[in-house]
C-alpha atoms as a PDB file:
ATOM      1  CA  UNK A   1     -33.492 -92.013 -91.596  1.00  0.00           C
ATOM      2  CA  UNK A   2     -35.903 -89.745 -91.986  1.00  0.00           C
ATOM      3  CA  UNK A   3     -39.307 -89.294 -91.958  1.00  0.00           C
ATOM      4  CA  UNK A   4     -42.340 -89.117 -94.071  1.00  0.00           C
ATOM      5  CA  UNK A   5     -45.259 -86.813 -92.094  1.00  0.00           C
ATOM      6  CA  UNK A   6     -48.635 -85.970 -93.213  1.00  0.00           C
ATOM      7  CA  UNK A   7     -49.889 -82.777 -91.522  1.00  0.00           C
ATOM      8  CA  UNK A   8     -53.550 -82.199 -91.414  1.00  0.00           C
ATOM      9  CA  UNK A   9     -54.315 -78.451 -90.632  1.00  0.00           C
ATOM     10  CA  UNK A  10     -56.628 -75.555 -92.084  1.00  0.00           C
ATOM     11  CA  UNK A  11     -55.129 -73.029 -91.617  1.00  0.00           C
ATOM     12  CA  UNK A  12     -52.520 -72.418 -94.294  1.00  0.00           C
ATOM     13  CA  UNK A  13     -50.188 -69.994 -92.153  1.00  0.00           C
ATOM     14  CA  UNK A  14     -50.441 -73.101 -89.244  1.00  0.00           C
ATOM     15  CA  UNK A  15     -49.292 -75.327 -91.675  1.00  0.00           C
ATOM     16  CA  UNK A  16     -46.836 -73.749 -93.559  1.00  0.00           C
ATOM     17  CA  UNK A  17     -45.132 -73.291 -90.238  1.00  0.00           C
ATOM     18  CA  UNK A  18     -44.901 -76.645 -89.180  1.00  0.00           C
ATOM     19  CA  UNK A  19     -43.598 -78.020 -92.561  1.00  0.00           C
ATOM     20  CA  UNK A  20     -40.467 -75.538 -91.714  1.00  0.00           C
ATOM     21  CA  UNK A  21     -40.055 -77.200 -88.644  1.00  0.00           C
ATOM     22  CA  UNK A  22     -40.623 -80.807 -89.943  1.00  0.00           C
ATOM     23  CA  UNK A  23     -38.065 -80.148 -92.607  1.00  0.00           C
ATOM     24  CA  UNK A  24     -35.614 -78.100 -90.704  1.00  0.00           C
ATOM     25  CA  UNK A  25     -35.186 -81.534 -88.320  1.00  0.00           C
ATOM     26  CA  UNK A  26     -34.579 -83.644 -91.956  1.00  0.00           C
ATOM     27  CA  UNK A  27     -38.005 -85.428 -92.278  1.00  0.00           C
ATOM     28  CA  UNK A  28     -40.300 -84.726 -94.738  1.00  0.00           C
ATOM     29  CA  UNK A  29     -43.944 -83.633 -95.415  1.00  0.00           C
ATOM     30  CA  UNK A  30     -45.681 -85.374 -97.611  1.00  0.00           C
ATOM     31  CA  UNK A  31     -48.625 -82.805 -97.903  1.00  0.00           C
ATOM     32  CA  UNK A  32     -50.300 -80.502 -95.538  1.00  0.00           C
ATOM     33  CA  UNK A  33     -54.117 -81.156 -96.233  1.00  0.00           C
ATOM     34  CA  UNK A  34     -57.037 -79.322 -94.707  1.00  0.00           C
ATOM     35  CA  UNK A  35     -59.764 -81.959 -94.288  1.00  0.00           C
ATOM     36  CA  UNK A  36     -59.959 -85.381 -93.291  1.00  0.00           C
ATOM     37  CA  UNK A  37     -61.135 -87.352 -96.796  1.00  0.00           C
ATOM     38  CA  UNK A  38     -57.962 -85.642 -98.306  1.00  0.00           C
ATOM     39  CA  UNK A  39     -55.994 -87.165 -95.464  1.00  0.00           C
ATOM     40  CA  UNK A  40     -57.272 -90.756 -95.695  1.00  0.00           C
ATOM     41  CA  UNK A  41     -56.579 -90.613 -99.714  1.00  0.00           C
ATOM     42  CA  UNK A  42     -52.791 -89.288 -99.124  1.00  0.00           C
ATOM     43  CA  UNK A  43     -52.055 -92.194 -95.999  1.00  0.00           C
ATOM     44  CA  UNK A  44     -54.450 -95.424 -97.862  1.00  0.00           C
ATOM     45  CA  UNK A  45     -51.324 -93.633-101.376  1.00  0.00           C
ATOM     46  CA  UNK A  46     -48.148 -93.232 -99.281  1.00  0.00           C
ATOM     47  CA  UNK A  47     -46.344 -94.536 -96.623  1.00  0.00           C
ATOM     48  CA  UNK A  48     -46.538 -92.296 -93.701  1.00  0.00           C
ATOM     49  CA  UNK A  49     -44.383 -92.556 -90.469  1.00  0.00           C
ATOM     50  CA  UNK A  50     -46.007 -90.028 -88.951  1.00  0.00           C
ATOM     51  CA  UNK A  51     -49.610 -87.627 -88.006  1.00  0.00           C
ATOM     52  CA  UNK A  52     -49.339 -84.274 -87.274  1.00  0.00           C
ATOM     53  CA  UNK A  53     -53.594 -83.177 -87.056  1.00  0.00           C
ATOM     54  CA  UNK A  54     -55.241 -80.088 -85.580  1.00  0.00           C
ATOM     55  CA  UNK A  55     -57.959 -81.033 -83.916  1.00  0.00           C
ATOM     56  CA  UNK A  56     -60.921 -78.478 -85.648  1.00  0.00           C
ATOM     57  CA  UNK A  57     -60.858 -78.985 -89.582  1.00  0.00           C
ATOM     58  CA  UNK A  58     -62.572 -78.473 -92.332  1.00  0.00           C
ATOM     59  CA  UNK A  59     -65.201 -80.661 -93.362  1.00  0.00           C
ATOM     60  CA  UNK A  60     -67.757 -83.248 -91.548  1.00  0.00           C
ATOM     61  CA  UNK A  61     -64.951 -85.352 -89.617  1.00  0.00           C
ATOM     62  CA  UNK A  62     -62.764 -83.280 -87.347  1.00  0.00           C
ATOM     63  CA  UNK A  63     -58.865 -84.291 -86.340  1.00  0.00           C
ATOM     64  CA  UNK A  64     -60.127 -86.433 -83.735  1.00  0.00           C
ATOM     65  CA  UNK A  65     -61.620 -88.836 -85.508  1.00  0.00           C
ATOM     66  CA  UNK A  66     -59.673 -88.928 -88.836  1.00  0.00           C
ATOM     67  CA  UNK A  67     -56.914 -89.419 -86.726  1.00  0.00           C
ATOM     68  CA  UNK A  68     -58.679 -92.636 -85.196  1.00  0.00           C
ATOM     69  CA  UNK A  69     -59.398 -94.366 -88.457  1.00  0.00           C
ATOM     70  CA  UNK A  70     -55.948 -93.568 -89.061  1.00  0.00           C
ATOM     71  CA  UNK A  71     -54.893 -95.340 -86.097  1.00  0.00           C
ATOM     72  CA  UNK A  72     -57.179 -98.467 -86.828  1.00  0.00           C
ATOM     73  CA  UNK A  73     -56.729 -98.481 -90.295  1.00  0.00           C
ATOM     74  CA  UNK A  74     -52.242 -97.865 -90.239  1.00  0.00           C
ATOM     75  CA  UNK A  75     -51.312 -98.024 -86.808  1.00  0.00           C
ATOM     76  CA  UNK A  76     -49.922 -94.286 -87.319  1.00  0.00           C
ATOM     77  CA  UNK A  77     -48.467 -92.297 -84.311  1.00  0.00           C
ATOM     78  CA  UNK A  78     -50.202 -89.051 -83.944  1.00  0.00           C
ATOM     79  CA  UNK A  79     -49.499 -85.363 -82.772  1.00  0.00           C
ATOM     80  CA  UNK A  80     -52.525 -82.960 -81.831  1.00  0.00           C
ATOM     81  CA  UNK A  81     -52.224 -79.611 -82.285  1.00  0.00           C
ATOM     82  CA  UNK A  82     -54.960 -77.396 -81.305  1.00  0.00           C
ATOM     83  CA  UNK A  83     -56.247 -73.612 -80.144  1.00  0.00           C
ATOM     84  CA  UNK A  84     -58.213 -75.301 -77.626  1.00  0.00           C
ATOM     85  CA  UNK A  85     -57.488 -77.148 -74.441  1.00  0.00           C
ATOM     86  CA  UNK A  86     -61.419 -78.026 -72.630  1.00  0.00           C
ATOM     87  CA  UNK A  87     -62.179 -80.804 -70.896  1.00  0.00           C
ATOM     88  CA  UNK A  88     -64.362 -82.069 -73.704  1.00  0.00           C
ATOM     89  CA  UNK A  89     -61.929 -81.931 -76.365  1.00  0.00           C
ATOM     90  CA  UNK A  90     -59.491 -83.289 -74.065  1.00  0.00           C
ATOM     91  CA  UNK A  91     -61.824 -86.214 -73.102  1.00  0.00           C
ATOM     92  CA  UNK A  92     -62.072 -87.484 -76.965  1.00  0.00           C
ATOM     93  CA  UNK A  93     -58.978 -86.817 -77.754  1.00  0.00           C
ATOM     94  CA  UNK A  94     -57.414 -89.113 -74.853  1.00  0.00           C
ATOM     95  CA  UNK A  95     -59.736 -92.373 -76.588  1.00  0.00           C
ATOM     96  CA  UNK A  96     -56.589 -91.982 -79.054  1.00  0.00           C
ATOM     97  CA  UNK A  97     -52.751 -93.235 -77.879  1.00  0.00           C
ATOM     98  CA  UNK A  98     -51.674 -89.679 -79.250  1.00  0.00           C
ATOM     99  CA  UNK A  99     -48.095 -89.125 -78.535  1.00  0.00           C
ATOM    100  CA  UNK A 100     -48.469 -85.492 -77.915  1.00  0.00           C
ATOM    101  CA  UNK A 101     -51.336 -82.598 -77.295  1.00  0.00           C
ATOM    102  CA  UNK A 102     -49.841 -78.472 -78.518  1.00  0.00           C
ATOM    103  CA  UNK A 103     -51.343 -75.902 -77.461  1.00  0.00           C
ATOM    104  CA  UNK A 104     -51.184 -72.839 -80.155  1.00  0.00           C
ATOM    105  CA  UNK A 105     -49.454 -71.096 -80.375  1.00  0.00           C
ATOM    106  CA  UNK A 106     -46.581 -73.352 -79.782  1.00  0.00           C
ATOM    107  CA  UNK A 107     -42.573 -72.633 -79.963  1.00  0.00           C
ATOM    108  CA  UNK A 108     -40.571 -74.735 -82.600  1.00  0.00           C
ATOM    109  CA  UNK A 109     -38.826 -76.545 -79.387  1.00  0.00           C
ATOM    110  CA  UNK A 110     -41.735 -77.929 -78.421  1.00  0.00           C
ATOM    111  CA  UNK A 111     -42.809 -79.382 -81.343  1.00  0.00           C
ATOM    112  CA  UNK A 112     -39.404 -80.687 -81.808  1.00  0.00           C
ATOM    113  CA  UNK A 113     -39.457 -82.329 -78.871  1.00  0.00           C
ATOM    114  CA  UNK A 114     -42.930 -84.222 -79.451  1.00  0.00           C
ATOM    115  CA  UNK A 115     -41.376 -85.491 -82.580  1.00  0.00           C
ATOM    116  CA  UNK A 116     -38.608 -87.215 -81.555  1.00  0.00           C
ATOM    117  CA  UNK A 117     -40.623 -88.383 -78.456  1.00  0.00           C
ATOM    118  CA  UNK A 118     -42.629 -90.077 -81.531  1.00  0.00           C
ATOM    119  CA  UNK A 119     -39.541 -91.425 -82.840  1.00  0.00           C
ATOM    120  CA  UNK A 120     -38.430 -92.684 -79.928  1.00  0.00           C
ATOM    121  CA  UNK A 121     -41.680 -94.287 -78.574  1.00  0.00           C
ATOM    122  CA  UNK A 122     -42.944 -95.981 -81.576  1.00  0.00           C
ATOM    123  CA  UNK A 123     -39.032 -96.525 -82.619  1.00  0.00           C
ATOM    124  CA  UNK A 124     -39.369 -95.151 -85.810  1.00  0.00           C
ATOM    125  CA  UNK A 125     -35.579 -94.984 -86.795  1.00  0.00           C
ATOM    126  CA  UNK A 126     -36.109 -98.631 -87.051  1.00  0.00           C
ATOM    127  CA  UNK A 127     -33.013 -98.408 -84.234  1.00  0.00           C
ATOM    128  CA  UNK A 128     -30.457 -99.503 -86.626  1.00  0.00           C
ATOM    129  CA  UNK A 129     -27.926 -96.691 -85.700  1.00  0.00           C
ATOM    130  CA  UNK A 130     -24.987 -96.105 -83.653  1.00  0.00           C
ATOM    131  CA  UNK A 131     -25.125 -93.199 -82.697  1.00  0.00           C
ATOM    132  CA  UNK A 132     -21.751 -91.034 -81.214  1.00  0.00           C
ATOM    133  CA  UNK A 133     -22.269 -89.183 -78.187  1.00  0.00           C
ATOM    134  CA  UNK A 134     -18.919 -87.533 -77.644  1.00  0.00           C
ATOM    135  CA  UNK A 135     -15.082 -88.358 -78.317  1.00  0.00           C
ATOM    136  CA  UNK A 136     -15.777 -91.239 -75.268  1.00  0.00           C
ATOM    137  CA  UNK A 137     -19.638 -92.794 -75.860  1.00  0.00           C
ATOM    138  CA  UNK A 138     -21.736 -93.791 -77.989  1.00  0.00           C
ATOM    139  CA  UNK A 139     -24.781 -95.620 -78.192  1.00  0.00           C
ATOM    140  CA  UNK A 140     -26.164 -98.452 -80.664  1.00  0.00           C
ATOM    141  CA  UNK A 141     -30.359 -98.771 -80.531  1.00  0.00           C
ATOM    142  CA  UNK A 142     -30.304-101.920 -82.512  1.00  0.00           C
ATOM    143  CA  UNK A 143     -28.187-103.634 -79.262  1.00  0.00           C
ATOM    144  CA  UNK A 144     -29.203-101.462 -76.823  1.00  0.00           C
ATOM    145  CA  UNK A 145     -25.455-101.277 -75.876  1.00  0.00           C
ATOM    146  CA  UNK A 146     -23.663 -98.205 -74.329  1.00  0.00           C
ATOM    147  CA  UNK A 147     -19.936 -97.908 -75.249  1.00  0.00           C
ATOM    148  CA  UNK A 148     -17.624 -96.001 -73.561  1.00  0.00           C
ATOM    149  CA  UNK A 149     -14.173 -96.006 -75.543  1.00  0.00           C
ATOM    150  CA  UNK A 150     -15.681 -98.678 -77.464  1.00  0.00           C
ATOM    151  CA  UNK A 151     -15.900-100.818 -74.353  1.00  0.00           C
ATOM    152  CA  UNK A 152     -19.777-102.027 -73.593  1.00  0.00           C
ATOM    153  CA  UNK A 153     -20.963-100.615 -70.324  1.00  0.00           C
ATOM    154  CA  UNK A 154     -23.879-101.927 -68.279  1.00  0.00           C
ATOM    155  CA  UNK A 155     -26.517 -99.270 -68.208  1.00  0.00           C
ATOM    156  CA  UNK A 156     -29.804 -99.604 -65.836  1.00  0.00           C
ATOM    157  CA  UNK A 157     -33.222-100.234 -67.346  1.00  0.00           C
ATOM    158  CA  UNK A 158     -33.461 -96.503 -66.682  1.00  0.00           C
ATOM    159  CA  UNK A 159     -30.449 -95.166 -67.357  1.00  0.00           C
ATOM    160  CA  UNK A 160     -31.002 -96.647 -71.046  1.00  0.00           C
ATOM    161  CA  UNK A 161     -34.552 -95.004 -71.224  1.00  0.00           C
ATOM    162  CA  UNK A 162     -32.767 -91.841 -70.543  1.00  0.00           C
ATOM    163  CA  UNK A 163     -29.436 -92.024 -73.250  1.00  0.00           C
ATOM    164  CA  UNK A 164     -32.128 -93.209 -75.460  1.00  0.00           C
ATOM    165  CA  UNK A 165     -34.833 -89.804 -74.482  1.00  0.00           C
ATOM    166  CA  UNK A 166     -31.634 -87.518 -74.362  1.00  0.00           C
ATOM    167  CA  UNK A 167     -30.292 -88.648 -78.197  1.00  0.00           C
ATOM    168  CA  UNK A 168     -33.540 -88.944 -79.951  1.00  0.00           C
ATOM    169  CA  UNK A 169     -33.999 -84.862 -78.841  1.00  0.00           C
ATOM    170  CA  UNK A 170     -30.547 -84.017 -79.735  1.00  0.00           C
ATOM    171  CA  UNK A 171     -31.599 -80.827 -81.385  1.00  0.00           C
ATOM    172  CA  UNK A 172     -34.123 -80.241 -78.920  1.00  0.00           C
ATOM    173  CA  UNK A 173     -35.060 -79.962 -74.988  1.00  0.00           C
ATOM    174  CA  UNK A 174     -36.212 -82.660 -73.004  1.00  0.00           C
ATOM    175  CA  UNK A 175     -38.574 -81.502 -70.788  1.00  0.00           C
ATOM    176  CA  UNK A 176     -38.799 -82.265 -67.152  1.00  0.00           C
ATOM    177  CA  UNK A 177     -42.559 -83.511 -67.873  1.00  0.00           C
ATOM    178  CA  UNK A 178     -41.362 -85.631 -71.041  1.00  0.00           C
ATOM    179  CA  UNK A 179     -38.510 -87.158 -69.148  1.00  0.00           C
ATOM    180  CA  UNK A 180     -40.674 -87.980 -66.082  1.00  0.00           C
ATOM    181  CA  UNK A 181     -43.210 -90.137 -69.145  1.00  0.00           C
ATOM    182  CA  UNK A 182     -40.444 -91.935 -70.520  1.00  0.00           C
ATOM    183  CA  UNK A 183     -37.963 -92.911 -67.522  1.00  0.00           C
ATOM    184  CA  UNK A 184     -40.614 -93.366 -64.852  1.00  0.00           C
ATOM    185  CA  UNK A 185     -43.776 -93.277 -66.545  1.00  0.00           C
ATOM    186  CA  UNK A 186     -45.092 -90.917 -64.090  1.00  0.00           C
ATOM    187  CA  UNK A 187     -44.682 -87.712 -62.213  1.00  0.00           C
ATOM    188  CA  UNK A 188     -41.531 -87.400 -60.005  1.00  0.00           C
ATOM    189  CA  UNK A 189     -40.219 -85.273 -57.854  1.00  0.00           C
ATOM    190  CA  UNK A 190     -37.671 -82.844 -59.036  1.00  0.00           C
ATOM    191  CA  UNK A 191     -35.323 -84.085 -55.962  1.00  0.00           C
ATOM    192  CA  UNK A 192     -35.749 -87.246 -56.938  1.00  0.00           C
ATOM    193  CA  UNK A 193     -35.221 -86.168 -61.107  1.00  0.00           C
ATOM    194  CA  UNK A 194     -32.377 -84.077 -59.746  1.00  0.00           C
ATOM    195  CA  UNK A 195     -30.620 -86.981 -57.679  1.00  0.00           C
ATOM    196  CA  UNK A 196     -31.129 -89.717 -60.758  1.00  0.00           C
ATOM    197  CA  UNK A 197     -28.972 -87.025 -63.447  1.00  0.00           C
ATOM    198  CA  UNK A 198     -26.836 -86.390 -60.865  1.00  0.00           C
ATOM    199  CA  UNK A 199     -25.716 -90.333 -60.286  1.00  0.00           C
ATOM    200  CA  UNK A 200     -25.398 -90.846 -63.937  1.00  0.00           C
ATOM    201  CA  UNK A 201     -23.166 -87.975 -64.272  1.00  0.00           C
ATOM    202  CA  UNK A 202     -20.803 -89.254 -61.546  1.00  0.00           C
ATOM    203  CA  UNK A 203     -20.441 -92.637 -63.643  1.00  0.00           C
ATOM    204  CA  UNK A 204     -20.213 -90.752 -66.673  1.00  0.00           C
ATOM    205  CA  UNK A 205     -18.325 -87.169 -66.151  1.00  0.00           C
ATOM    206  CA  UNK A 206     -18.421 -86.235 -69.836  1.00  0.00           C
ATOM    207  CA  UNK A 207     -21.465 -87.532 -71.005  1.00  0.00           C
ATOM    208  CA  UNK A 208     -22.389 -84.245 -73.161  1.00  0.00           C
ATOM    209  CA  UNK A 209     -25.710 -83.235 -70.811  1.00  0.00           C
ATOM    210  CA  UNK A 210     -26.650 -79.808 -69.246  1.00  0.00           C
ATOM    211  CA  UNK A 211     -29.747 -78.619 -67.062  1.00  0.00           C
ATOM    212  CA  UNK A 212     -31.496 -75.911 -69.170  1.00  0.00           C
ATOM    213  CA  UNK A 213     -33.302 -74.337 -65.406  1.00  0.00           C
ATOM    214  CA  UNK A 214     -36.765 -74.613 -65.024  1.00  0.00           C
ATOM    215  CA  UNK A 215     -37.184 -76.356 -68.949  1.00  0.00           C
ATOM    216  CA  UNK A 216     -35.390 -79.619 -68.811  1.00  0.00           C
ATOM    217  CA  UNK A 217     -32.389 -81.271 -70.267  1.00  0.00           C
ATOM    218  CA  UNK A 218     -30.573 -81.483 -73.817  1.00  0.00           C
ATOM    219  CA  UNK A 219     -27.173 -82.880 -74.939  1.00  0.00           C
ATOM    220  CA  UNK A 220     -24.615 -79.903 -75.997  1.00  0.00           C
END
């Protein structure tokens, strides 16, 4: 499935950018608009799975708050992308359950990455596939069932977060600070991180997952 994004940036280089990224992944932008009354008028028109709003626009409303009515009015996920990172902006921003806050200039991984965090967060796929891991596993989201040689095997709470974190990034890198958010909710330490990747590759030898050092994890 893929999805339909609405970007909401001024600057037309910005923008043009992150449409090649969006699309490269196969979702697809709906527009890229600079202000916020043209992005109410596209989301109130279309269906939209997904925000993608700098944070300084053009006109009286900034990103901030457009993407708060959006929020109230559609229940949208939304990414933040901004040049600035104070305490202020920070501060507003965090009244909003934004998925994910880039700083620019940002690397196409890392926008990856907060996209299919979105996806898997707000389960966007509508987690009707079954997804195949490698020759052995696979993984359906609508049961939340792991197979191993098409044999269901009994996965911990977190050991599901993780198959499920580690799949919906397939073409990108988990991050150590993503993968802390979504298998523990919180900060851990890397011994511990370490120790947890290190069990569940001793149950599963050739589940398809490498250490990229000092960045994270992916599947290869």
């Amino acid at each position: 499935m893929s999805l339909q994004v609405l970007v909401i940036e001024d600057k037309g280089i910005v923008g043009i950018h992150i449409r090649k990224i969006v699309e490269a992944m196969g979702h697809k932008v709906l527009i890229v608009v600079k202000n916020a009354e043209d992005a109410l008028s596209v989301a109130a028109k279309n269906r939209v799975d997904l925000v993608i709003s700098d944070v300084r626009i053009e006109g009286e409303m900034d990103g901030i708050s457009c993407s708060k009515e959006l929020q109230e009015k559609y229940s949208m996920p939304v990414i933040f992308i901004t040049a600035y990172r104070d305490s202020k902006t920070l501060q507003r921003a965090s009244d909003i359950d934004f998925v994910g806050y880039l700083v620019k200039p940002f690397r196409e991984d890392e926008l990856q990455t907060v996209v299919n965090l979105a996806i898997f967060k707000y389960k966007l796929f509508g987690n009707s596939a079954l997804v195949k891991v490698s020759k052995r596993y696979s993984y359906s989201f609508e049961k939340n069932h792991f197979y191993e040689d098409d044999s269901v095997i009994e996965l911990t709470t977190k050991e599901h977060l993780f198959v499920k974190a580690l799949l919906t990034n397939k073409n990108a890198l988990l991050s150590h600070e993503d993968l802390d958010t979504v298998v523990w909710d919180t900060p851990v330490k890397e011994s511990a991180r370490r120790q947890f990747v290190h069990r569940f590759k001793e149950k599963f030898p050739e589940f398809p997952v490498e250490l990229v050092k000092n960045r994270g994890y992916r599947i290869f």
